[in-house]
PDB file of N, CA and C in Angstrom:
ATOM      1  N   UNK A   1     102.586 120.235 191.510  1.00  0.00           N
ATOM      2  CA  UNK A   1     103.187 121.521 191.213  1.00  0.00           C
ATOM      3  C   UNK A   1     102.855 121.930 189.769  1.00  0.00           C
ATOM      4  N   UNK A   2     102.433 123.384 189.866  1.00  0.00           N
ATOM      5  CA  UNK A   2     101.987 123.971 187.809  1.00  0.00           C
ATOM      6  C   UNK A   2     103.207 124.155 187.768  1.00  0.00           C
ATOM      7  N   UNK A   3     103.655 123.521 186.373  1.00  0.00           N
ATOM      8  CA  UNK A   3     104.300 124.086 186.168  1.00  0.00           C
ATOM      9  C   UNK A   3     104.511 125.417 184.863  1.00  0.00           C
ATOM     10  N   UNK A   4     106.133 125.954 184.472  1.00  0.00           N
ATOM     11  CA  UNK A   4     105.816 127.035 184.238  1.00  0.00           C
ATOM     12  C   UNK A   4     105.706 127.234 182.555  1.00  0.00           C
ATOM     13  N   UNK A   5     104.370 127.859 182.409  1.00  0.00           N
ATOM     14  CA  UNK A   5     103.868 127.068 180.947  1.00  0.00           C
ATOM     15  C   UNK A   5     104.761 127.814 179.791  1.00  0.00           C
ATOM     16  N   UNK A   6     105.661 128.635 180.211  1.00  0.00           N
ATOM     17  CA  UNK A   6     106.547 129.323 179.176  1.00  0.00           C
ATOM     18  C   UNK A   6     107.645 128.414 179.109  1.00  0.00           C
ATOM     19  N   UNK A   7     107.917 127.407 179.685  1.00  0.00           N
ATOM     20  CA  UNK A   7     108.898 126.140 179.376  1.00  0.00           C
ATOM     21  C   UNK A   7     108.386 125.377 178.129  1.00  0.00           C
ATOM     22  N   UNK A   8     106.970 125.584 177.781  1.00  0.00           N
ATOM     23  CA  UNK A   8     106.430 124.499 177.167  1.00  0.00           C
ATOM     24  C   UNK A   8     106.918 124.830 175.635  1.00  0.00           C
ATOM     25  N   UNK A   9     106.696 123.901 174.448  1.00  0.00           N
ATOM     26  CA  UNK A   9     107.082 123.514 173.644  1.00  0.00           C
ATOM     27  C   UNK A   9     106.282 124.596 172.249  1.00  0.00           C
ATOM     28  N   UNK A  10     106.446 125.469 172.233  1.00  0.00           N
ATOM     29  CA  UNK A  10     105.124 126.522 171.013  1.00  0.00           C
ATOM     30  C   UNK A  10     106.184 126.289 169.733  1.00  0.00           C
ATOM     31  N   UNK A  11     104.542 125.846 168.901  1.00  0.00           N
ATOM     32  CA  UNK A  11     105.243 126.338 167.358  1.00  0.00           C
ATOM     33  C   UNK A  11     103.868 127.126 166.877  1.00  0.00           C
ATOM     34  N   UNK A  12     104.744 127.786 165.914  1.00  0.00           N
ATOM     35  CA  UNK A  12     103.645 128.664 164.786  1.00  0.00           C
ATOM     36  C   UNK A  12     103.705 128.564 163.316  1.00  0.00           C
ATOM     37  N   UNK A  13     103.032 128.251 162.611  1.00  0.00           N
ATOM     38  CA  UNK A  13     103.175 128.110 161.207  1.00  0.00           C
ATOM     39  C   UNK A  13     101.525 128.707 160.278  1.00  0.00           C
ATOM     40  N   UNK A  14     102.268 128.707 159.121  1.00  0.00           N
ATOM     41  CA  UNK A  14     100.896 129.155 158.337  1.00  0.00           C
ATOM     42  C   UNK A  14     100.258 128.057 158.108  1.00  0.00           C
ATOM     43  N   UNK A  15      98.644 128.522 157.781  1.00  0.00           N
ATOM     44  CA  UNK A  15      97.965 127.080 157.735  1.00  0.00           C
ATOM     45  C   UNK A  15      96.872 127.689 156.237  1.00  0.00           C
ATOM     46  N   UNK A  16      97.517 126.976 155.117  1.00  0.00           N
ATOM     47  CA  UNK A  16      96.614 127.566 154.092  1.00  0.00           C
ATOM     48  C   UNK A  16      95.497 127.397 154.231  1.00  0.00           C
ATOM     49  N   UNK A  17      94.845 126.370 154.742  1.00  0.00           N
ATOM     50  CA  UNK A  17      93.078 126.372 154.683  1.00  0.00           C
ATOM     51  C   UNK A  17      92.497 126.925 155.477  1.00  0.00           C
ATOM     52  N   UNK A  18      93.049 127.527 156.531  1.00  0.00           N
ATOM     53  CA  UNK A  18      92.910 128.473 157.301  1.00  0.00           C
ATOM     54  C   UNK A  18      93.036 130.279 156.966  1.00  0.00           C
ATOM     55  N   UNK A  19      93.891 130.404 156.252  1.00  0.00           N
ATOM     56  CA  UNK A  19      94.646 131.567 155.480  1.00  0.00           C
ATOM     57  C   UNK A  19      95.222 132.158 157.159  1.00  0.00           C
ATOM     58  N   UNK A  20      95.464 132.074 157.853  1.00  0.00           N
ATOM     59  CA  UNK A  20      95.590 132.481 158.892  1.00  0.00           C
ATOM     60  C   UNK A  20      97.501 131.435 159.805  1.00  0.00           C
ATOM     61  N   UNK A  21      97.600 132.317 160.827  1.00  0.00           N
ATOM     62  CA  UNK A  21      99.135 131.474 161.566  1.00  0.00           C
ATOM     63  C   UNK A  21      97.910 130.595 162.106  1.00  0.00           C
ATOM     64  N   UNK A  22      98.779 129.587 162.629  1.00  0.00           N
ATOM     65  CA  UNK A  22      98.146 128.625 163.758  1.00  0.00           C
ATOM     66  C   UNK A  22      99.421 128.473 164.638  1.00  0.00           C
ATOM     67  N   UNK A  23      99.029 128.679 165.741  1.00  0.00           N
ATOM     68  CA  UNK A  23     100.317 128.012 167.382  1.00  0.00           C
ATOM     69  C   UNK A  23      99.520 126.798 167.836  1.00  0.00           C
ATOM     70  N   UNK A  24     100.891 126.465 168.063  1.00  0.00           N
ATOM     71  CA  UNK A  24     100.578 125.005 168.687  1.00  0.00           C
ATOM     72  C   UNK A  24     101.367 124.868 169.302  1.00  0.00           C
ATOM     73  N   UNK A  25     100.878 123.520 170.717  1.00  0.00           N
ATOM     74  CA  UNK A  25     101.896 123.034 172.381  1.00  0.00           C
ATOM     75  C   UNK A  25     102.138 121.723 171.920  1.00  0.00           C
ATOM     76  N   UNK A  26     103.864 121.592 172.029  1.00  0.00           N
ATOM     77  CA  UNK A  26     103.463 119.786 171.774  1.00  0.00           C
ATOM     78  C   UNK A  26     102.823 119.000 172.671  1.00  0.00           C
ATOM     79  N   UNK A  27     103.236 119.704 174.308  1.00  0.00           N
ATOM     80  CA  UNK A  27     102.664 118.988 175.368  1.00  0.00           C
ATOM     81  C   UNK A  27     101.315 119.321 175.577  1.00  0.00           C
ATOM     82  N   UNK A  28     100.273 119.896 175.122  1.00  0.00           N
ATOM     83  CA  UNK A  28      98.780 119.540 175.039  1.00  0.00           C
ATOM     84  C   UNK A  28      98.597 119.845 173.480  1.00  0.00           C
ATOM     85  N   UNK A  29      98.491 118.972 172.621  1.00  0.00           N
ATOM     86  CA  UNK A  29      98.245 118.543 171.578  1.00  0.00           C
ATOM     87  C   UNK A  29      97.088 119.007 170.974  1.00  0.00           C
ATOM     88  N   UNK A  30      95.779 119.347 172.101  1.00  0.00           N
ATOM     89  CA  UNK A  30      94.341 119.203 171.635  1.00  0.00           C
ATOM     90  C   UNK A  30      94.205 121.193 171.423  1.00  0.00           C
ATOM     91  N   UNK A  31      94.921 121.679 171.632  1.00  0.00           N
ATOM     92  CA  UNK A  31      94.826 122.902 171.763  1.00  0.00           C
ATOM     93  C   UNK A  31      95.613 123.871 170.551  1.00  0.00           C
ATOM     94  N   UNK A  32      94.868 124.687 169.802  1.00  0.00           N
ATOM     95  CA  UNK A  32      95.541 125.621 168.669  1.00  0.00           C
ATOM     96  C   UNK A  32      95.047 126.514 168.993  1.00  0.00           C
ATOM     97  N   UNK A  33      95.604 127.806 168.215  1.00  0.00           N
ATOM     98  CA  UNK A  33      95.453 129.258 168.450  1.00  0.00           C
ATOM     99  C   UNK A  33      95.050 129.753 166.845  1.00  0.00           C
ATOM    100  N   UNK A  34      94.514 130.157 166.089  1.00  0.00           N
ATOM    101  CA  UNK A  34      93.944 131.376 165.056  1.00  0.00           C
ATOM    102  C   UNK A  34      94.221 132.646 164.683  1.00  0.00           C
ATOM    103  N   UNK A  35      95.338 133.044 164.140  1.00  0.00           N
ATOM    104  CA  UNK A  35      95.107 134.468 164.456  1.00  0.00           C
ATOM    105  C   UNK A  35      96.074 135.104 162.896  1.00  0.00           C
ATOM    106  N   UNK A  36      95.392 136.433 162.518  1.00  0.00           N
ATOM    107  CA  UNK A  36      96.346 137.105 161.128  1.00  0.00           C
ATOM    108  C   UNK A  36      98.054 137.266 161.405  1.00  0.00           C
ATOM    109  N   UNK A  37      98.258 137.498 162.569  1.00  0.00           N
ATOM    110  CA  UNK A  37      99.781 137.357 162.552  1.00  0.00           C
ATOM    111  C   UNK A  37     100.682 136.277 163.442  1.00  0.00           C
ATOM    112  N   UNK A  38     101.595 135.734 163.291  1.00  0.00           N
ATOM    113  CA  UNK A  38     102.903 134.891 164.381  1.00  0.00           C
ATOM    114  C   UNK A  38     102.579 135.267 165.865  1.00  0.00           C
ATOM    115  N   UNK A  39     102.590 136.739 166.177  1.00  0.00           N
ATOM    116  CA  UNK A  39     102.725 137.161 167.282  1.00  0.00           C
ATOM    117  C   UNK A  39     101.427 136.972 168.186  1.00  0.00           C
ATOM    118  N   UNK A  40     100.079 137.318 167.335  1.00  0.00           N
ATOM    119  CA  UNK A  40      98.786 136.852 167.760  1.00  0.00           C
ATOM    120  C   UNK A  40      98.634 135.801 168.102  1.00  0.00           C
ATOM    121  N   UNK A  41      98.977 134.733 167.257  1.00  0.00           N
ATOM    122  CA  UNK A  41      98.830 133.454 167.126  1.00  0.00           C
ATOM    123  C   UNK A  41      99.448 132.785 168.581  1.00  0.00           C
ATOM    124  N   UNK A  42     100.811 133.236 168.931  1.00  0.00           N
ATOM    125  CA  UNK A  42     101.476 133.092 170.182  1.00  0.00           C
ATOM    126  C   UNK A  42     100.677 133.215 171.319  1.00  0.00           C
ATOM    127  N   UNK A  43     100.433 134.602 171.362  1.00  0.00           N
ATOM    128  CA  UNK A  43     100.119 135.306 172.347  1.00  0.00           C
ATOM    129  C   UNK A  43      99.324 134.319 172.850  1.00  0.00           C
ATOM    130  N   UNK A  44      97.805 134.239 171.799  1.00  0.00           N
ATOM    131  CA  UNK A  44      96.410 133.817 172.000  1.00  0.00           C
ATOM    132  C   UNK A  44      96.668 132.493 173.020  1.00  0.00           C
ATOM    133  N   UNK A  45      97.355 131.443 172.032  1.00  0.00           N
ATOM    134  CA  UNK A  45      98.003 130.310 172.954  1.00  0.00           C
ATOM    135  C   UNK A  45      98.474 130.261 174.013  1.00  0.00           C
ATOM    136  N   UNK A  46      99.111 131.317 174.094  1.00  0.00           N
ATOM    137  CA  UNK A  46     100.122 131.488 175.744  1.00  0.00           C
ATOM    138  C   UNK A  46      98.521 131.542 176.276  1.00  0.00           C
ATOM    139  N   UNK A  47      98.039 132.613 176.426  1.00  0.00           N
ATOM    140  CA  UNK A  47      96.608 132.576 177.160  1.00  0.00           C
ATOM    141  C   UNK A  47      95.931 131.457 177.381  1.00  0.00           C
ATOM    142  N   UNK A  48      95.377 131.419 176.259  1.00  0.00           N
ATOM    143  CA  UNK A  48      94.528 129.669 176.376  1.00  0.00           C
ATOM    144  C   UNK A  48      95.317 128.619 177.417  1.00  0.00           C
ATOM    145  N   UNK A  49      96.864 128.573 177.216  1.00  0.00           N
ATOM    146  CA  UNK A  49      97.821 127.025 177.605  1.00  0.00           C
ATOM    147  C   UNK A  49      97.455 128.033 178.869  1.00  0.00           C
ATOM    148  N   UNK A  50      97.664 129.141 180.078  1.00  0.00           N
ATOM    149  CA  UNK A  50      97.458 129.604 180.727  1.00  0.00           C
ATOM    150  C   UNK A  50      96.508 128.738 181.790  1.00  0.00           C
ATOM    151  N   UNK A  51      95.405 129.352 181.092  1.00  0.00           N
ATOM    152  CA  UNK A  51      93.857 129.314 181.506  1.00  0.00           C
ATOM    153  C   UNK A  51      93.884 127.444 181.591  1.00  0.00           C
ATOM    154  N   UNK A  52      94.039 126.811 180.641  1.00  0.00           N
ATOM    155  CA  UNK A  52      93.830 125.296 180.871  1.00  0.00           C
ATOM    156  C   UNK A  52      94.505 124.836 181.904  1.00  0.00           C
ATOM    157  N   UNK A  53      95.912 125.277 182.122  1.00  0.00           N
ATOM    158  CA  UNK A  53      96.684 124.502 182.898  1.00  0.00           C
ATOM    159  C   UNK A  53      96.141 124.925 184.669  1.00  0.00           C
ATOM    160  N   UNK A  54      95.887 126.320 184.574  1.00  0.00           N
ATOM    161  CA  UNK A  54      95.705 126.628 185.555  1.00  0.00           C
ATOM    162  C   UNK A  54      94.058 125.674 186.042  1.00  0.00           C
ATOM    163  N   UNK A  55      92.838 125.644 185.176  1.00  0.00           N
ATOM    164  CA  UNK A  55      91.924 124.685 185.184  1.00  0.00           C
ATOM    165  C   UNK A  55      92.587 123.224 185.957  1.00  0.00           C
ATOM    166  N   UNK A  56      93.349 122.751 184.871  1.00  0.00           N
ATOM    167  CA  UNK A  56      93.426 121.369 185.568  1.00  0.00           C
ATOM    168  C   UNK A  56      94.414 121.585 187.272  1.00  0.00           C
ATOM    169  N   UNK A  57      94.733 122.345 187.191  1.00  0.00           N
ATOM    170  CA  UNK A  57      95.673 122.372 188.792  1.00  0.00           C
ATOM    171  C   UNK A  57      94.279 122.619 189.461  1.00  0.00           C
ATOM    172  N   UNK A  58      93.522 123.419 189.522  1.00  0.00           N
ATOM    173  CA  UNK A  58      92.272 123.144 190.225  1.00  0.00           C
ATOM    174  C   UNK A  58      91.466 122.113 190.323  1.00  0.00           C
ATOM    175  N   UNK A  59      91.555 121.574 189.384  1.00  0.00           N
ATOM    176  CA  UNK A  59      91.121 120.190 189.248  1.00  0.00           C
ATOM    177  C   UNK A  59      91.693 119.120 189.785  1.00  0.00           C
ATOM    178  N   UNK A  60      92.628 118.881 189.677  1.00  0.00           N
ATOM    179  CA  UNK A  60      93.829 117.822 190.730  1.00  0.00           C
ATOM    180  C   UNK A  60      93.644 116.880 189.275  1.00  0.00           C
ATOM    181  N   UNK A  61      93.771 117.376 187.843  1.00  0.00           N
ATOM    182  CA  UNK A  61      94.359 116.857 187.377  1.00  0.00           C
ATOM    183  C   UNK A  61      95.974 116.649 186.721  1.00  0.00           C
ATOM    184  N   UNK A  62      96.336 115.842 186.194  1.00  0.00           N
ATOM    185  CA  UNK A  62      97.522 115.765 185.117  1.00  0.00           C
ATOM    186  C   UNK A  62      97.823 117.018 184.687  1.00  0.00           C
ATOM    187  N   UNK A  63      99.152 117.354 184.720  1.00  0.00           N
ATOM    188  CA  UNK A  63      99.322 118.310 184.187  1.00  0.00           C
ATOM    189  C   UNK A  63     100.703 118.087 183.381  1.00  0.00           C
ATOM    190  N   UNK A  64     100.320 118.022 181.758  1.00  0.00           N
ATOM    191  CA  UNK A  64     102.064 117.878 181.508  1.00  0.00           C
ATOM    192  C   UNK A  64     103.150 118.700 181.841  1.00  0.00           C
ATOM    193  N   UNK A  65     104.405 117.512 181.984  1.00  0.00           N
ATOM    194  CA  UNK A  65     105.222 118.421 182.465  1.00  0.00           C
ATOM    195  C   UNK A  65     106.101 119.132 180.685  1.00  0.00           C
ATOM    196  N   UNK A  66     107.144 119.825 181.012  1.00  0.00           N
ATOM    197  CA  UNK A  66     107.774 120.431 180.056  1.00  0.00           C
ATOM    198  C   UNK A  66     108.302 119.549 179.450  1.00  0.00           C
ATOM    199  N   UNK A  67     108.617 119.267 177.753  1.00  0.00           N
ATOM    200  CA  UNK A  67     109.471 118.073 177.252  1.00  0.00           C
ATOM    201  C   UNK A  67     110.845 118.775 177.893  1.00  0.00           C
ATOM    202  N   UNK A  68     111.158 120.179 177.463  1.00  0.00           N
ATOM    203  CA  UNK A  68     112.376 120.751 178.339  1.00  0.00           C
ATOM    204  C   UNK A  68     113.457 120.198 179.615  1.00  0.00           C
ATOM    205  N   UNK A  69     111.761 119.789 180.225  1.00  0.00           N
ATOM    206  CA  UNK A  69     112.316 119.424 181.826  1.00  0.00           C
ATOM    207  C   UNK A  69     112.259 118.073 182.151  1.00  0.00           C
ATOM    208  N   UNK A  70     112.133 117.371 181.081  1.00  0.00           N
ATOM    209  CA  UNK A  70     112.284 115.634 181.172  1.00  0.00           C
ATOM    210  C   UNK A  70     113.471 114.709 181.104  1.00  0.00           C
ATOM    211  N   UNK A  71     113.890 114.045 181.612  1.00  0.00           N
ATOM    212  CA  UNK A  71     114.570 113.219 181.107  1.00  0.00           C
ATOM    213  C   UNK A  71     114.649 111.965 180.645  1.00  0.00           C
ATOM    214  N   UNK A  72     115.719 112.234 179.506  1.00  0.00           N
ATOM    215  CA  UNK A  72     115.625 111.001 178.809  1.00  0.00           C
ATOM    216  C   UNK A  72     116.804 109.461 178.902  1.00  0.00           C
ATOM    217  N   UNK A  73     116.895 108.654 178.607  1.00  0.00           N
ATOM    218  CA  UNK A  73     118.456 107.653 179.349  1.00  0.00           C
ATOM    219  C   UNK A  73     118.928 107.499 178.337  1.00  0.00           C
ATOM    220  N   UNK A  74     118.464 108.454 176.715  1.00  0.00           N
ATOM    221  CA  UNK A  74     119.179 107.761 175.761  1.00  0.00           C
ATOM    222  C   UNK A  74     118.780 106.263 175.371  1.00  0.00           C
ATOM    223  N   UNK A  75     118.467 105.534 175.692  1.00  0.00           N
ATOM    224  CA  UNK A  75     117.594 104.248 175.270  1.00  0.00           C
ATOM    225  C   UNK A  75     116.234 104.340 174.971  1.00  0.00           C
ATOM    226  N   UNK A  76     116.234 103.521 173.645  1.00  0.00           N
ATOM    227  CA  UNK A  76     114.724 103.180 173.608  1.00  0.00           C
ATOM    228  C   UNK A  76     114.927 101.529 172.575  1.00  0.00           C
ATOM    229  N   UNK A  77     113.652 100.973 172.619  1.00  0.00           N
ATOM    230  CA  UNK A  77     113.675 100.044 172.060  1.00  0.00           C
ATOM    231  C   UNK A  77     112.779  99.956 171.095  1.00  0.00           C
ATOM    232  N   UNK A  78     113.301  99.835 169.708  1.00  0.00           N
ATOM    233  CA  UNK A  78     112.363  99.692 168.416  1.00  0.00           C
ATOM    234  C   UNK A  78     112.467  98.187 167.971  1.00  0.00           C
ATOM    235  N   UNK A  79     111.440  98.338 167.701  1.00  0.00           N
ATOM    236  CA  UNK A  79     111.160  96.444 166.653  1.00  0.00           C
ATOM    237  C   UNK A  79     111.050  96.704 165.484  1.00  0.00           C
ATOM    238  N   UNK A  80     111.789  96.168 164.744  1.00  0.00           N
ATOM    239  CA  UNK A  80     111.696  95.890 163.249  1.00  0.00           C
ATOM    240  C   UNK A  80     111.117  94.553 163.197  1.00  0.00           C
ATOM    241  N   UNK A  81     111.075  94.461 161.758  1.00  0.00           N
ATOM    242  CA  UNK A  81     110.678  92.874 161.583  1.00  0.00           C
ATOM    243  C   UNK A  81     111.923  92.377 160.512  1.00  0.00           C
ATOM    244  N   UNK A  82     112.314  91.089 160.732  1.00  0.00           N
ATOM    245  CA  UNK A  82     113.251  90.556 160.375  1.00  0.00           C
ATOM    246  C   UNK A  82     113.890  90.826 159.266  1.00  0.00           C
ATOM    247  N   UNK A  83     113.567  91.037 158.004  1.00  0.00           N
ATOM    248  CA  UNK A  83     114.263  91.511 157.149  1.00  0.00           C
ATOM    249  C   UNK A  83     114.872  93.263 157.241  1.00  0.00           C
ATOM    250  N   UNK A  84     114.137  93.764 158.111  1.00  0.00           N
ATOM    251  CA  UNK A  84     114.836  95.101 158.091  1.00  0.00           C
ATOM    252  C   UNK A  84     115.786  94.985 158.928  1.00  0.00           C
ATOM    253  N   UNK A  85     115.806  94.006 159.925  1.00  0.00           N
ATOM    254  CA  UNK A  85     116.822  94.289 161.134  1.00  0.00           C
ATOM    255  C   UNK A  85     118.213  93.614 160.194  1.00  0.00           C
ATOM    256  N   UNK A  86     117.681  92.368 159.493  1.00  0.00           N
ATOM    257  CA  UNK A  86     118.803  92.044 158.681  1.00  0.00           C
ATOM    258  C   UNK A  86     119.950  92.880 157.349  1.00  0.00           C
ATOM    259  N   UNK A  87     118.595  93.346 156.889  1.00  0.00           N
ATOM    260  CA  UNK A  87     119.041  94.833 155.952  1.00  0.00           C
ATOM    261  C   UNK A  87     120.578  95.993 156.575  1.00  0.00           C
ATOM    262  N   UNK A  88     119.687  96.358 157.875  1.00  0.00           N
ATOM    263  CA  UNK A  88     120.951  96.992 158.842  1.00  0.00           C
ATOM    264  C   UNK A  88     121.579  96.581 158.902  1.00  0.00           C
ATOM    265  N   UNK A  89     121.762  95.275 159.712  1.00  0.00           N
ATOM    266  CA  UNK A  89     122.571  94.084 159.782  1.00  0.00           C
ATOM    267  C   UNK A  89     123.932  94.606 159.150  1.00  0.00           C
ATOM    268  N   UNK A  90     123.453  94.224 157.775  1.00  0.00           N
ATOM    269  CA  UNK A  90     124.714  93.805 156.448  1.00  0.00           C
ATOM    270  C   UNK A  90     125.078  95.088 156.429  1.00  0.00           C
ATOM    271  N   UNK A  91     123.963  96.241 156.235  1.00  0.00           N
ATOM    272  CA  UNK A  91     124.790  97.533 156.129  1.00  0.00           C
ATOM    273  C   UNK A  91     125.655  98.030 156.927  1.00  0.00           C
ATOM    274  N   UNK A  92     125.153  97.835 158.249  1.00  0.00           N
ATOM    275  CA  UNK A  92     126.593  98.180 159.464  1.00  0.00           C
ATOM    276  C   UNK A  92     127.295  97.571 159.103  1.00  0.00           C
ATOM    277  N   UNK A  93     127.978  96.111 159.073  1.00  0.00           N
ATOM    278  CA  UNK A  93     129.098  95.174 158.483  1.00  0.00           C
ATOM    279  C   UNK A  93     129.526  96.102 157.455  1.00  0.00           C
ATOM    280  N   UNK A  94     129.142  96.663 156.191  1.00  0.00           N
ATOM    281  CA  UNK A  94     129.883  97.065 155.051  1.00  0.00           C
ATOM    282  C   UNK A  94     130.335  97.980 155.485  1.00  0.00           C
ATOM    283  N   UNK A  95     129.803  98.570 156.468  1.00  0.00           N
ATOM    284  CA  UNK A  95     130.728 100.299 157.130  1.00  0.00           C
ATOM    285  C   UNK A  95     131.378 100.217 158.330  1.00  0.00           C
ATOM    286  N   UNK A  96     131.813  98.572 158.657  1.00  0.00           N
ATOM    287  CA  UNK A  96     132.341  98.174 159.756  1.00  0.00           C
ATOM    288  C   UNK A  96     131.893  98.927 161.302  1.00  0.00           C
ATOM    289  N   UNK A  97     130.764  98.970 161.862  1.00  0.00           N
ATOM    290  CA  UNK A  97     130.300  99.400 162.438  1.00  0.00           C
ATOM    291  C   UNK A  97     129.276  98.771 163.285  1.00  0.00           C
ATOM    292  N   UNK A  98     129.348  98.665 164.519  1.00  0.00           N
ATOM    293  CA  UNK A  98     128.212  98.562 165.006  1.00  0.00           C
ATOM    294  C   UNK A  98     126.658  98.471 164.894  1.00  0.00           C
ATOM    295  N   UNK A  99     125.882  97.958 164.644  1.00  0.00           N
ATOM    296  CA  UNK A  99     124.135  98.304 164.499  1.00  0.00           C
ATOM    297  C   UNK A  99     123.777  99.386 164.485  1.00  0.00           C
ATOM    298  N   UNK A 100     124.030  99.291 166.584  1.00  0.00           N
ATOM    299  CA  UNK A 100     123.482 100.281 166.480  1.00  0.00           C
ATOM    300  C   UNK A 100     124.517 101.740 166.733  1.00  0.00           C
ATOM    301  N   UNK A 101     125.566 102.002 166.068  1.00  0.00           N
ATOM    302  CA  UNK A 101     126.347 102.949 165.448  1.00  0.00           C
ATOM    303  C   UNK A 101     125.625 103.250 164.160  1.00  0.00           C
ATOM    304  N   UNK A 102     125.748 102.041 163.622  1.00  0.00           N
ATOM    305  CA  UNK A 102     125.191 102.699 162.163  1.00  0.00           C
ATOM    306  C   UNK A 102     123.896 103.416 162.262  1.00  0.00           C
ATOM    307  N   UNK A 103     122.568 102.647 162.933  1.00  0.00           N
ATOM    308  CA  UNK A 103     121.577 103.677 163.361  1.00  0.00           C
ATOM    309  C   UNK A 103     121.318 104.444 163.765  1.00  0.00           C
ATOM    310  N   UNK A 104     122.315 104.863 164.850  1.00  0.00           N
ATOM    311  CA  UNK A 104     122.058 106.518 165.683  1.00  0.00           C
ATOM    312  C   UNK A 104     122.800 107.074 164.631  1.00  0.00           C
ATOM    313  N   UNK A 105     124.230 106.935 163.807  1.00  0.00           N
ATOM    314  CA  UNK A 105     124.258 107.764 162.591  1.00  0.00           C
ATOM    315  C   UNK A 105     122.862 108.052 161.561  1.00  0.00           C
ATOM    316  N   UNK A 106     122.296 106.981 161.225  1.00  0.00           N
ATOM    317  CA  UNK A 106     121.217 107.235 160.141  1.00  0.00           C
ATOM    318  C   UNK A 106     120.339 108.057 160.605  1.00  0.00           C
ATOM    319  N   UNK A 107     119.575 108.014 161.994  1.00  0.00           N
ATOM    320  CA  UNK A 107     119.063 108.558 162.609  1.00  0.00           C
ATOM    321  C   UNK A 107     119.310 109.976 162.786  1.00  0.00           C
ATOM    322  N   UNK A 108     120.522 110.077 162.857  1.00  0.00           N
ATOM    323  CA  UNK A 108     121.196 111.782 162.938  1.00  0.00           C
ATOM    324  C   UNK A 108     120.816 112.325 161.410  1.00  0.00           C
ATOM    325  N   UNK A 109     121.688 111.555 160.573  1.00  0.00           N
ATOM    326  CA  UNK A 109     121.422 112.306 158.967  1.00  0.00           C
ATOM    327  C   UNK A 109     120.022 112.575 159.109  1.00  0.00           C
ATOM    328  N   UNK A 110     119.092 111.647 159.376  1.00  0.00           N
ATOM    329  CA  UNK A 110     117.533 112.118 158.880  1.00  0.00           C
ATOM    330  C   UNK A 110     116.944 113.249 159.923  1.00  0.00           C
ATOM    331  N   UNK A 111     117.763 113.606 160.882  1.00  0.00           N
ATOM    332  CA  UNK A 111     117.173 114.712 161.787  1.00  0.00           C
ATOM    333  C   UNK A 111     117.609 115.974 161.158  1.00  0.00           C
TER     334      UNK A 111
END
């Protein structure tokens, strides 16, 4: 199933060495847009993400789906290496807290 590429993930920003906006999909990565204004820059992309996605559905390839429309379980598993896990360690203890309390807090502040 295509899905519907206005779910997908667009950003636009200025790009000085460019002097120009650039858009970008997080879910196809390999793909930017060029253009003097935000709205160009969009547009152009919407087109292009268009045209590709519709390519690979002809193709019977992969097609990402929306980060939108994914789900996640809330788990993941990171490795530290021993002195950092210990570092946390002591710091959760001083804020009487859980690990990993203290990390999905730290994690929040830095978002």
């Amino acid at each position: 199933m295509i899905p519907d590429v206005s779910h997908y993930t667009y950003r636009v920003s200025w790009s000085p060495e460019d002097e120009e906006f650039v858009a970008t999909c997080l879910e196809l990565p390999s793909l930017s847009w060029l253009a003097p204004t935000q709205d160009k820059a969009l547009h152009g992309l919407r087109d292009l993400v268009d045209n590709v996605v519709a390519d690979l559905g002809r193709n019977d390839e992969p097609i990402p789906e929306p980060l939108s429309s994914r789900t996640y379980s809330g788990k993941f598993n990171l490795r530290v290496g021993e002195r950092l896990h210990r570092e946390l360690a002591i710091k959760a203890a001083e804020e009487h807290l859980s690990l990993n309390q203290y990390v999905i807090r730290k994690l929040g502040d830095a978002s």
